[in-house]
C-alpha atoms as a PDB file:
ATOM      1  CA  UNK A   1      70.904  18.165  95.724  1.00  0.00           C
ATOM      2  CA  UNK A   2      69.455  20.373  93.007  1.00  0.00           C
ATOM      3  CA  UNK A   3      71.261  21.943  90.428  1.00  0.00           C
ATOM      4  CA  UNK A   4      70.716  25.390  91.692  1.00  0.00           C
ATOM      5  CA  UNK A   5      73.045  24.810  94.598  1.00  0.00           C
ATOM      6  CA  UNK A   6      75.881  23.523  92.096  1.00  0.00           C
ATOM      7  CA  UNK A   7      76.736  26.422  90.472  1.00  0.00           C
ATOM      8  CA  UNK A   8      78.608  29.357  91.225  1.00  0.00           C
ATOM      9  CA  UNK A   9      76.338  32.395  89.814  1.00  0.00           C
ATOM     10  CA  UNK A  10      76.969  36.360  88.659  1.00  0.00           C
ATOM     11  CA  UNK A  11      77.975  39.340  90.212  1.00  0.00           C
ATOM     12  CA  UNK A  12      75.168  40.741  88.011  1.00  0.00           C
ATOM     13  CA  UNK A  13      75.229  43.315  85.475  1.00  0.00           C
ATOM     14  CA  UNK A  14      77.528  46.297  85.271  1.00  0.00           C
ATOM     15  CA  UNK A  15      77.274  49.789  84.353  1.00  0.00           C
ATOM     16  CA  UNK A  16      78.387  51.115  80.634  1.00  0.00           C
ATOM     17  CA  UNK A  17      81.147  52.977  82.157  1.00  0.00           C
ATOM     18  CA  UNK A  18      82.431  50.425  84.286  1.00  0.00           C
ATOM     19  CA  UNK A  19      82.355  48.555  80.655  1.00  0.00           C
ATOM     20  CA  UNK A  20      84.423  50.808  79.298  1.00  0.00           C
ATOM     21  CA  UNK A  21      86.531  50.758  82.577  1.00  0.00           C
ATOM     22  CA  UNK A  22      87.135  46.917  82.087  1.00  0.00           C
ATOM     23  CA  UNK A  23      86.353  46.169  85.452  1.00  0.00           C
ATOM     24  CA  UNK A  24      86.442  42.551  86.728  1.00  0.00           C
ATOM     25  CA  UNK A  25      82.807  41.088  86.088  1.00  0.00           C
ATOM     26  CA  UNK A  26      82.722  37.669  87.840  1.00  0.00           C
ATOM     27  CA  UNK A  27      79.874  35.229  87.927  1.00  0.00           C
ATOM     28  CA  UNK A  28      79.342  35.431  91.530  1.00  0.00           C
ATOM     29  CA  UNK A  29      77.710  35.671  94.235  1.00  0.00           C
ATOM     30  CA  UNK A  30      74.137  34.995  93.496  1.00  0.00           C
ATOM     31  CA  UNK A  31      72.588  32.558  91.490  1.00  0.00           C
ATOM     32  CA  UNK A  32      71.976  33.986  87.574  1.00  0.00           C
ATOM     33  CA  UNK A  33      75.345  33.545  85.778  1.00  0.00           C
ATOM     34  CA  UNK A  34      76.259  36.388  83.649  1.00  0.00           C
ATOM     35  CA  UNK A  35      76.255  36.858  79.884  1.00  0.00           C
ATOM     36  CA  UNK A  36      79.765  38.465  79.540  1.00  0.00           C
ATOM     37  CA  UNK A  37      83.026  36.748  79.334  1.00  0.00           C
ATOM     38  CA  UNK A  38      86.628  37.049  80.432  1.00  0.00           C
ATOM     39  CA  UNK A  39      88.325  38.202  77.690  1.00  0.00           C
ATOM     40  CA  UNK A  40      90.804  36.913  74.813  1.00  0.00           C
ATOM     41  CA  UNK A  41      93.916  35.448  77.024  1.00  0.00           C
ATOM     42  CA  UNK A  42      92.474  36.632  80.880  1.00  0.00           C
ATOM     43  CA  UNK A  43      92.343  34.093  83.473  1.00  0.00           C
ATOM     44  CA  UNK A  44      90.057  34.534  86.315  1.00  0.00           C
ATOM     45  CA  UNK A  45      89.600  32.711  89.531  1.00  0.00           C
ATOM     46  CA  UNK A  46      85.952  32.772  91.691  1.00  0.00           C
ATOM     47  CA  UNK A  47      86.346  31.184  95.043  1.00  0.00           C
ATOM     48  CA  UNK A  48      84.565  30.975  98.333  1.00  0.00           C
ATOM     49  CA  UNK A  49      82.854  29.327 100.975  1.00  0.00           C
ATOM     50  CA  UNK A  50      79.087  28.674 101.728  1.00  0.00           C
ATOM     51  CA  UNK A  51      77.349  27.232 104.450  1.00  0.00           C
ATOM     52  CA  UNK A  52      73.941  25.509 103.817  1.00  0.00           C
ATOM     53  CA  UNK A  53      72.064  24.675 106.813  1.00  0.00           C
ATOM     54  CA  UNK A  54      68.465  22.006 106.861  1.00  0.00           C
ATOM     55  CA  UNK A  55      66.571  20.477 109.423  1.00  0.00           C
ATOM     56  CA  UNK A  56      63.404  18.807 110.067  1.00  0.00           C
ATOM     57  CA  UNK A  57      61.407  17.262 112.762  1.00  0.00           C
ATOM     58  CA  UNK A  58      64.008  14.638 113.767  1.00  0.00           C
ATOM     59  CA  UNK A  59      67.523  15.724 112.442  1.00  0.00           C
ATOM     60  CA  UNK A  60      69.448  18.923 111.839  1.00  0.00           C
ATOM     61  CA  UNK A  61      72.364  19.234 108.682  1.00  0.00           C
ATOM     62  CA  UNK A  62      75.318  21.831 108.112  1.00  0.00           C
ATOM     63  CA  UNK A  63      76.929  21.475 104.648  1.00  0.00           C
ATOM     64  CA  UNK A  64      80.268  23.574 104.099  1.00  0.00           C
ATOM     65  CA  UNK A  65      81.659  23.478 100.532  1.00  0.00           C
ATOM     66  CA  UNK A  66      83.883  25.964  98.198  1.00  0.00           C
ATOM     67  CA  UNK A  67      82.233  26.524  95.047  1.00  0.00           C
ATOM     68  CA  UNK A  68      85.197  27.390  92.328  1.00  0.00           C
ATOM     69  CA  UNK A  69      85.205  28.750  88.936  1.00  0.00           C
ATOM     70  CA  UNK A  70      88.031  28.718  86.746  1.00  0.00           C
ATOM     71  CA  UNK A  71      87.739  31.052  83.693  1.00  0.00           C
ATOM     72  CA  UNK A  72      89.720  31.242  80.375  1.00  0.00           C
ATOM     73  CA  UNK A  73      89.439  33.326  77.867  1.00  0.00           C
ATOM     74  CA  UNK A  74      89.984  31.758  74.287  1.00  0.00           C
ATOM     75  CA  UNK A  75      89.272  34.504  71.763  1.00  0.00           C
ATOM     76  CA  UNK A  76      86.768  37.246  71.397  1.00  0.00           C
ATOM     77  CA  UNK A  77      83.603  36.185  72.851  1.00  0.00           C
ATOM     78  CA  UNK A  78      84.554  32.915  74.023  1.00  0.00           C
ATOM     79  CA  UNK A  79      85.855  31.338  76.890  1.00  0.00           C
ATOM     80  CA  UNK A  80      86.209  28.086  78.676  1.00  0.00           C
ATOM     81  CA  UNK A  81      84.981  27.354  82.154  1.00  0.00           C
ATOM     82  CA  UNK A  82      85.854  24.445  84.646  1.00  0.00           C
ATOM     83  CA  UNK A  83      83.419  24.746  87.588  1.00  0.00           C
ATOM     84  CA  UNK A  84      82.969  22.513  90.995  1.00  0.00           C
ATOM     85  CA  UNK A  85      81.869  23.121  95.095  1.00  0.00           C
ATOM     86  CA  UNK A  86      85.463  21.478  95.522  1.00  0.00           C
ATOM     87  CA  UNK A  87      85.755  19.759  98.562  1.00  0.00           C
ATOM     88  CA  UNK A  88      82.354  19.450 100.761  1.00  0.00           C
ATOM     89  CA  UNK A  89      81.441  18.588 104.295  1.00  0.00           C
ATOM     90  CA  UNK A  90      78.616  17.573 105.519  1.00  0.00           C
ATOM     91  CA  UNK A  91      77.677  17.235 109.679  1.00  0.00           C
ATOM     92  CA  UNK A  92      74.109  15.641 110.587  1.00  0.00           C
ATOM     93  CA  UNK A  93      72.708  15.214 114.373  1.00  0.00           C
ATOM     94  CA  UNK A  94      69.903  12.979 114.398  1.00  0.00           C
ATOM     95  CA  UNK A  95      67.445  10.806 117.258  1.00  0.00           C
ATOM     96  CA  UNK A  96      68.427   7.957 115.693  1.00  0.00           C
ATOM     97  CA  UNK A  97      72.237   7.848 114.630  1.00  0.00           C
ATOM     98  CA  UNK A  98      73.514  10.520 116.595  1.00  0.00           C
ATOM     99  CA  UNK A  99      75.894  12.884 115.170  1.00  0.00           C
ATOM    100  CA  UNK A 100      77.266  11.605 111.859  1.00  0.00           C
ATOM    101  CA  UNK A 101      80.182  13.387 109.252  1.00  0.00           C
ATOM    102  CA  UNK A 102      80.852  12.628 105.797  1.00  0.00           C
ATOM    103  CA  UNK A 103      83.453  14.412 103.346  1.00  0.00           C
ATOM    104  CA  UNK A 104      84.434  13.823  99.625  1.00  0.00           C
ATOM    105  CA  UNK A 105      85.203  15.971  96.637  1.00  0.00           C
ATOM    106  CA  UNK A 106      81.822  17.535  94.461  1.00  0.00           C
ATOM    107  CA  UNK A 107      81.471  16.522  90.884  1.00  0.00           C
ATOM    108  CA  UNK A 108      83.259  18.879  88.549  1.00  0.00           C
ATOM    109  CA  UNK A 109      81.707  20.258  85.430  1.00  0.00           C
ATOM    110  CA  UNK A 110      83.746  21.639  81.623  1.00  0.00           C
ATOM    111  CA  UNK A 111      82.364  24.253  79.278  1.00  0.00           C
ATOM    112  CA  UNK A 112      82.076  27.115  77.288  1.00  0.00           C
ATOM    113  CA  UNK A 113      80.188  30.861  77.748  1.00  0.00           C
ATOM    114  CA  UNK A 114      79.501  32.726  74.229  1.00  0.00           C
ATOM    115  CA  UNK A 115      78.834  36.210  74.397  1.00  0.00           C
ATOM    116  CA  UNK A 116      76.664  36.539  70.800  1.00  0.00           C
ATOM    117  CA  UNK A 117      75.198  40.120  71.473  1.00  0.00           C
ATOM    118  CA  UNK A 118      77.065  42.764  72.841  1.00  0.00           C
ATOM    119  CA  UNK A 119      74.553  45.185  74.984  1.00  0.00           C
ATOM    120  CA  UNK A 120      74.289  49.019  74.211  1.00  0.00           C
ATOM    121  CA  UNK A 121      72.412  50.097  77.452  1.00  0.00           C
ATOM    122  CA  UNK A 122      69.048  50.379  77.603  1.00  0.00           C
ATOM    123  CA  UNK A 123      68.605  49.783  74.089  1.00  0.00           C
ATOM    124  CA  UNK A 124      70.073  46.206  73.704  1.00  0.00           C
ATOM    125  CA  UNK A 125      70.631  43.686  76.392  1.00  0.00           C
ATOM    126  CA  UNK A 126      73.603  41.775  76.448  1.00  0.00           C
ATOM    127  CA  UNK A 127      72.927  38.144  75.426  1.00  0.00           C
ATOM    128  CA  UNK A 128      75.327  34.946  76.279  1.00  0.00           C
ATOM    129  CA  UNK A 129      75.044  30.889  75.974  1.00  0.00           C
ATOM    130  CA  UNK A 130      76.286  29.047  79.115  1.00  0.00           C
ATOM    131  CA  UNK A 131      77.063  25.153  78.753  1.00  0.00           C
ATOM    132  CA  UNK A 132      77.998  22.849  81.069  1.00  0.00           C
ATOM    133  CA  UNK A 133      78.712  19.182  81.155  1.00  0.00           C
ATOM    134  CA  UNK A 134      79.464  17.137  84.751  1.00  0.00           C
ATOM    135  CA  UNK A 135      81.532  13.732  83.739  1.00  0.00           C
ATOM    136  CA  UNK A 136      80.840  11.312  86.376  1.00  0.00           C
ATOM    137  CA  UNK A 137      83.633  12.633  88.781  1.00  0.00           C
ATOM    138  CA  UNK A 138      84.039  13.497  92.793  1.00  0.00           C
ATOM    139  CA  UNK A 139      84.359  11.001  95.577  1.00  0.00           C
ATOM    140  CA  UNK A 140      82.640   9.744  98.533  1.00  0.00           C
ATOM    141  CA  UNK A 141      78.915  10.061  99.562  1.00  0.00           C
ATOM    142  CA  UNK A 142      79.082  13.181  96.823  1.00  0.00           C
ATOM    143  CA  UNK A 143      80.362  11.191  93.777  1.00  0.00           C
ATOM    144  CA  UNK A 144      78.090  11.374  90.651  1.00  0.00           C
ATOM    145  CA  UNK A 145      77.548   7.971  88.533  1.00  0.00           C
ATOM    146  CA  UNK A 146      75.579   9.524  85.333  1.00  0.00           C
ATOM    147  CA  UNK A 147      77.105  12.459  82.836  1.00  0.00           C
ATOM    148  CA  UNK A 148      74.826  15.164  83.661  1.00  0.00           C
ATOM    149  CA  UNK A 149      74.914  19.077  82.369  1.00  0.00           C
ATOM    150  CA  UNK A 150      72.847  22.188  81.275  1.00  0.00           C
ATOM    151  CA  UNK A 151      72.598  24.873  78.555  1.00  0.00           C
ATOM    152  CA  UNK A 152      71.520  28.347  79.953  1.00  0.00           C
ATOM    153  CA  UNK A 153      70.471  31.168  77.681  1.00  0.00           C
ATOM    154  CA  UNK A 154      71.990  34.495  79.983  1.00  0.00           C
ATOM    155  CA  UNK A 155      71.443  38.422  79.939  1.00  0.00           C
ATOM    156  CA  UNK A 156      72.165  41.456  80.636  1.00  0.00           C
ATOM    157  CA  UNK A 157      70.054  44.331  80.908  1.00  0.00           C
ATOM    158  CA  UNK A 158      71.122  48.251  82.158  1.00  0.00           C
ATOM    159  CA  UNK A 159      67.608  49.158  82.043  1.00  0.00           C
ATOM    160  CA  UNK A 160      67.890  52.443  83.893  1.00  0.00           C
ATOM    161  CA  UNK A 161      71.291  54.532  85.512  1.00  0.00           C
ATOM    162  CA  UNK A 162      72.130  52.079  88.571  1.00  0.00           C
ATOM    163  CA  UNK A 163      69.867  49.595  87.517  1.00  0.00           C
ATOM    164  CA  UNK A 164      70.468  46.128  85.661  1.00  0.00           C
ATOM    165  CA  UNK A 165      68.471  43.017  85.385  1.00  0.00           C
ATOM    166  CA  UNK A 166      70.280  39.634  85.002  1.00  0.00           C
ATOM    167  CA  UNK A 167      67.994  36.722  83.830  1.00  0.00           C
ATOM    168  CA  UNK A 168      68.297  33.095  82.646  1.00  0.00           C
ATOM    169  CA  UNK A 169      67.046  30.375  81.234  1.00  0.00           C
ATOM    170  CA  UNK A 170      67.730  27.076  80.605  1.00  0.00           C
ATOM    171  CA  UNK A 171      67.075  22.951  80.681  1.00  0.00           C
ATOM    172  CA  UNK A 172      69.384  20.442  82.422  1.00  0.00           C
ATOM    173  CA  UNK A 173      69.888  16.982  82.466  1.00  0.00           C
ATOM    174  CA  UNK A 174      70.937  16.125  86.162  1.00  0.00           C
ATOM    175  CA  UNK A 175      71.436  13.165  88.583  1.00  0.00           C
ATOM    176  CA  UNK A 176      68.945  13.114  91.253  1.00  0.00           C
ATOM    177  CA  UNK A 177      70.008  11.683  95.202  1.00  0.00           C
ATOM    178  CA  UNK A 178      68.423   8.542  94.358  1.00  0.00           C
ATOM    179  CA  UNK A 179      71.136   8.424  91.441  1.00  0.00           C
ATOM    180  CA  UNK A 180      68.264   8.503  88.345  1.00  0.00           C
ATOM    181  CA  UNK A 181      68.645  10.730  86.090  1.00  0.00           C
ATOM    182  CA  UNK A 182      65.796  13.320  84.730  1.00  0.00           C
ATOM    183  CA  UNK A 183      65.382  16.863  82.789  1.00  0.00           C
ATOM    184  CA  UNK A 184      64.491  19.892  84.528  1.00  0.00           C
ATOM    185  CA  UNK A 185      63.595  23.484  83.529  1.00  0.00           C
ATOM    186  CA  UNK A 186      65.438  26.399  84.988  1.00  0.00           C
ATOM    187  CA  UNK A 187      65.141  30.275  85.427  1.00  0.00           C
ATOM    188  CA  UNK A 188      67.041  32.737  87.499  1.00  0.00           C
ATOM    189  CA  UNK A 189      66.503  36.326  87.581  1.00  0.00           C
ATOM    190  CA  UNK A 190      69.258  39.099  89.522  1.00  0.00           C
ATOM    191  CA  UNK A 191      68.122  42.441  90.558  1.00  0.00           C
ATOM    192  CA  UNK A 192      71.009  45.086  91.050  1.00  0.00           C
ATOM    193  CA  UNK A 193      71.460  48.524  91.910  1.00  0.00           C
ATOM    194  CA  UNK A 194      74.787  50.042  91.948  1.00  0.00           C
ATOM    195  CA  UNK A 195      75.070  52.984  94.199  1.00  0.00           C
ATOM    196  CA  UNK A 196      78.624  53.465  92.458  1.00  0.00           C
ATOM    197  CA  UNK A 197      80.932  51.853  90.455  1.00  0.00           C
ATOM    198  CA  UNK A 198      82.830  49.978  93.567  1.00  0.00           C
ATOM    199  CA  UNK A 199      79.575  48.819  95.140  1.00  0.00           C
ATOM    200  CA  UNK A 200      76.909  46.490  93.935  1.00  0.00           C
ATOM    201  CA  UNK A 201      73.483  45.401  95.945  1.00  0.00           C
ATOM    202  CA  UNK A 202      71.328  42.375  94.836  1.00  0.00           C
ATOM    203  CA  UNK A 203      68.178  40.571  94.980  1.00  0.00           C
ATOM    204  CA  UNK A 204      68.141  37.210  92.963  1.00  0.00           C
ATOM    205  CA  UNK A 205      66.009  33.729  92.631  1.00  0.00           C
ATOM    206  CA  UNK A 206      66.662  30.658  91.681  1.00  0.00           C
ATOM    207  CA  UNK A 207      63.699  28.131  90.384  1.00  0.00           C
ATOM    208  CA  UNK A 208      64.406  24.550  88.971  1.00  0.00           C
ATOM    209  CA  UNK A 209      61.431  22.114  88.060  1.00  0.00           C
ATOM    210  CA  UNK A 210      61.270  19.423  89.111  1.00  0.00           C
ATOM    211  CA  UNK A 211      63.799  19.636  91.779  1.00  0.00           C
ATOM    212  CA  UNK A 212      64.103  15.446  91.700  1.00  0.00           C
ATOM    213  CA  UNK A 213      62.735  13.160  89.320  1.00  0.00           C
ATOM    214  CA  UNK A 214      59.296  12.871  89.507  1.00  0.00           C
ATOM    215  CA  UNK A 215      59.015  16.162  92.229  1.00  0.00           C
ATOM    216  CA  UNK A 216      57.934  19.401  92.942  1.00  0.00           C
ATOM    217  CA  UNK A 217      59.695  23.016  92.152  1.00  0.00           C
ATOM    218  CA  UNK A 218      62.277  24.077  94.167  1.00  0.00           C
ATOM    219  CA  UNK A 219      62.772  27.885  94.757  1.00  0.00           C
ATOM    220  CA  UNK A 220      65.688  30.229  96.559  1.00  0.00           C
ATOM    221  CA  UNK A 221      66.421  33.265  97.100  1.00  0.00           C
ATOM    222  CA  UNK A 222      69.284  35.590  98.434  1.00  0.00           C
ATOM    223  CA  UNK A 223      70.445  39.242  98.719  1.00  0.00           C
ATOM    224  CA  UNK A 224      73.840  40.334  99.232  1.00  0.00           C
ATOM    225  CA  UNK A 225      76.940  42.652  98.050  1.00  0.00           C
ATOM    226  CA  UNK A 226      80.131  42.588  96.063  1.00  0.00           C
ATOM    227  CA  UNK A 227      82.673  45.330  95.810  1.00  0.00           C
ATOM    228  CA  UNK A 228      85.558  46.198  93.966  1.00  0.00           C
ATOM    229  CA  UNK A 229      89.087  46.678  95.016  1.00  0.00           C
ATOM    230  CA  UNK A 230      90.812  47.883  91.821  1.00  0.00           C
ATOM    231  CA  UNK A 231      89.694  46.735  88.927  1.00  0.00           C
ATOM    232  CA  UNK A 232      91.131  43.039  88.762  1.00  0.00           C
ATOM    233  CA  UNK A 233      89.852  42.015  92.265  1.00  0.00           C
ATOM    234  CA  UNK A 234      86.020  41.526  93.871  1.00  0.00           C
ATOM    235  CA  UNK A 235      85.005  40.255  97.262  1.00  0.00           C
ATOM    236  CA  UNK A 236      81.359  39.024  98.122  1.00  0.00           C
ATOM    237  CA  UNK A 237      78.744  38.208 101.198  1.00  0.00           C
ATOM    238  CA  UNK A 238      75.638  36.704  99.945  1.00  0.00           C
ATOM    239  CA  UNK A 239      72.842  34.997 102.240  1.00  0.00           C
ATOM    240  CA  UNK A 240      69.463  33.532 101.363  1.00  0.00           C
ATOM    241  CA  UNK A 241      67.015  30.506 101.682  1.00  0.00           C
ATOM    242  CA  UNK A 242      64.786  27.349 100.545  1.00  0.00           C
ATOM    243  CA  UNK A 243      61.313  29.583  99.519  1.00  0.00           C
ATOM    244  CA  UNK A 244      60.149  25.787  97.798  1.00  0.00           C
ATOM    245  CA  UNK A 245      61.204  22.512  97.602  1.00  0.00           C
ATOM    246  CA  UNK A 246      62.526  19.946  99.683  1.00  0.00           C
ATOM    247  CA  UNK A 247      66.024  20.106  98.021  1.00  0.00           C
ATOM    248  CA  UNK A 248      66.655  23.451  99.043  1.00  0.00           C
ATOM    249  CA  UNK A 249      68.674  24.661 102.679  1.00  0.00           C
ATOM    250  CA  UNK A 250      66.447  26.184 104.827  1.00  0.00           C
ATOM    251  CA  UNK A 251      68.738  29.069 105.131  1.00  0.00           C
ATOM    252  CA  UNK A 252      72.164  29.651 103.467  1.00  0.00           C
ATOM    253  CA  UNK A 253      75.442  32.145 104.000  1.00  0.00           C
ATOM    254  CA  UNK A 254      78.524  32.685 100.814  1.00  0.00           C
ATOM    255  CA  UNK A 255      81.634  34.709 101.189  1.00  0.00           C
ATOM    256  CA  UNK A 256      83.908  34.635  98.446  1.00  0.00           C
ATOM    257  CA  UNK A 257      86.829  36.745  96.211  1.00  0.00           C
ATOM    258  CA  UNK A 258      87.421  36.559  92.328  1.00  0.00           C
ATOM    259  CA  UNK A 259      90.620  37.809  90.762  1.00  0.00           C
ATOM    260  CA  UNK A 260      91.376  38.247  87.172  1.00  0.00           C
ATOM    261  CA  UNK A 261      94.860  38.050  86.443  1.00  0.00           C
END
């Protein structure tokens, strides 16, 4: 499974006020990761569950995980992240073995988010360094054997009242299904509008190349909501699908909460 569906990404960029507010600014839904952090001694918790369904010609597949992001800060502009889809299930109906179920725990991944530019509206983006490393860890059919990770380069952008623009960038080093390992590009890009301070809508893609050693691109993309309850507490519902690839679900649904504490 590509990297894309691995991580848990941002609730996008917010507005200057809601800055100055100190509003919880989690790292999902969607797929960019932000460029902010938590903040010197805040702990926050991103949670959820997504459903990923594929199919073909002969055989259908539901996987059901909870992708979870623990979040420390450490000191001013720094923090330290511990990141994993947790526990995952996967149910398969095929013509030739039937119905089939398999469970385990995902890999888990440590690292670090530097915020090195602090944004000033339109004039200045925000600018952050995302890095990740995944010891071989998890169990089952979903246990990695190879020490894989990323760095991401992440922004973001309040390019016009209501309006940010979340990109990244970044190269990974990842364990493919057939358990080789390979480098990949990747680039995300979030859309957002916020209609008001409580409510943010979202448009985002995802594109890794090559999705498996030796492949194609893969490409997603999803819409979706989040929305504020206070200012230590954010629910989500994302949805989206495989545009590319063979790695990607054809179609995919993500409910979730963070809380900052």
């Amino acid at each position: 499974m590509g990297l894309l569906f691995q991580i848990s990404a941002t609730a996008h960029a917010e507005s200057e006020g809601a800055k100055q507010e100190d509003l919880i600014n989690p790292d999902r839904p969607g797929i960019a990761d932000g460029s902010n952090v938590v903040g010197t001694g805040r702990f926050q918790v991103e949670t959820g569950i997504q459903l990923e369904y594929r199919r073909d010609r002969s055989s259908r597949e539901r996987t059901t995980f909870a992708p979870t992001l623990l979040r420390l800060g450490i000191y001013e502009g720094l923090e330290a992240r511990l990141e994993s889809n947790t526990y995952t299930l996967m149910k398969s109906n095929n013509v030739a073995d039937g119905v089939s179920r398999s469970d385990g725990g995902s890999p888990t991944s440590i690292g670090f988010k530097y915020n090195f530019i602090d944004g000033a509206g339109i004039k200045r983006p925000s600018v952050g360094a995302i890095l990740r490393v995944f010891p071989p860890s998890g169990s089952g059919n979903f246990r990695s054997r190879h020490t894989a990770g990323d760095f991401r380069l992440a922004a973001d952008w309040d390019f016009a009242p209501q309006w940010s623009l979340n990109p990244n960038i970044g190269v990974a080093f990842l364990e493919g299904s057939d358990n080789r390992t390979y480098m990949a590009g990747l680039f995300a890009a979030t859309l957002s509008y916020n209609p008001s301070k409580k409510l943010n809508l979202f448009v985002d893609m995802g594109l890794q190349s090559p999705e498996e050693k030796g492949g194609k691109s893969s490409l997603i993309v999803d819409v979706g909501m989040a929305y504020l309850i206070g200012e230590n507490l954010q629910l989500d519902l994302s949805l989206g699908a495989g545009i590319a690839g063979s790695t990607p679900p054809r179609r995919f649904l993500s409910a979730g909460v963070s809380k900052r504490f």
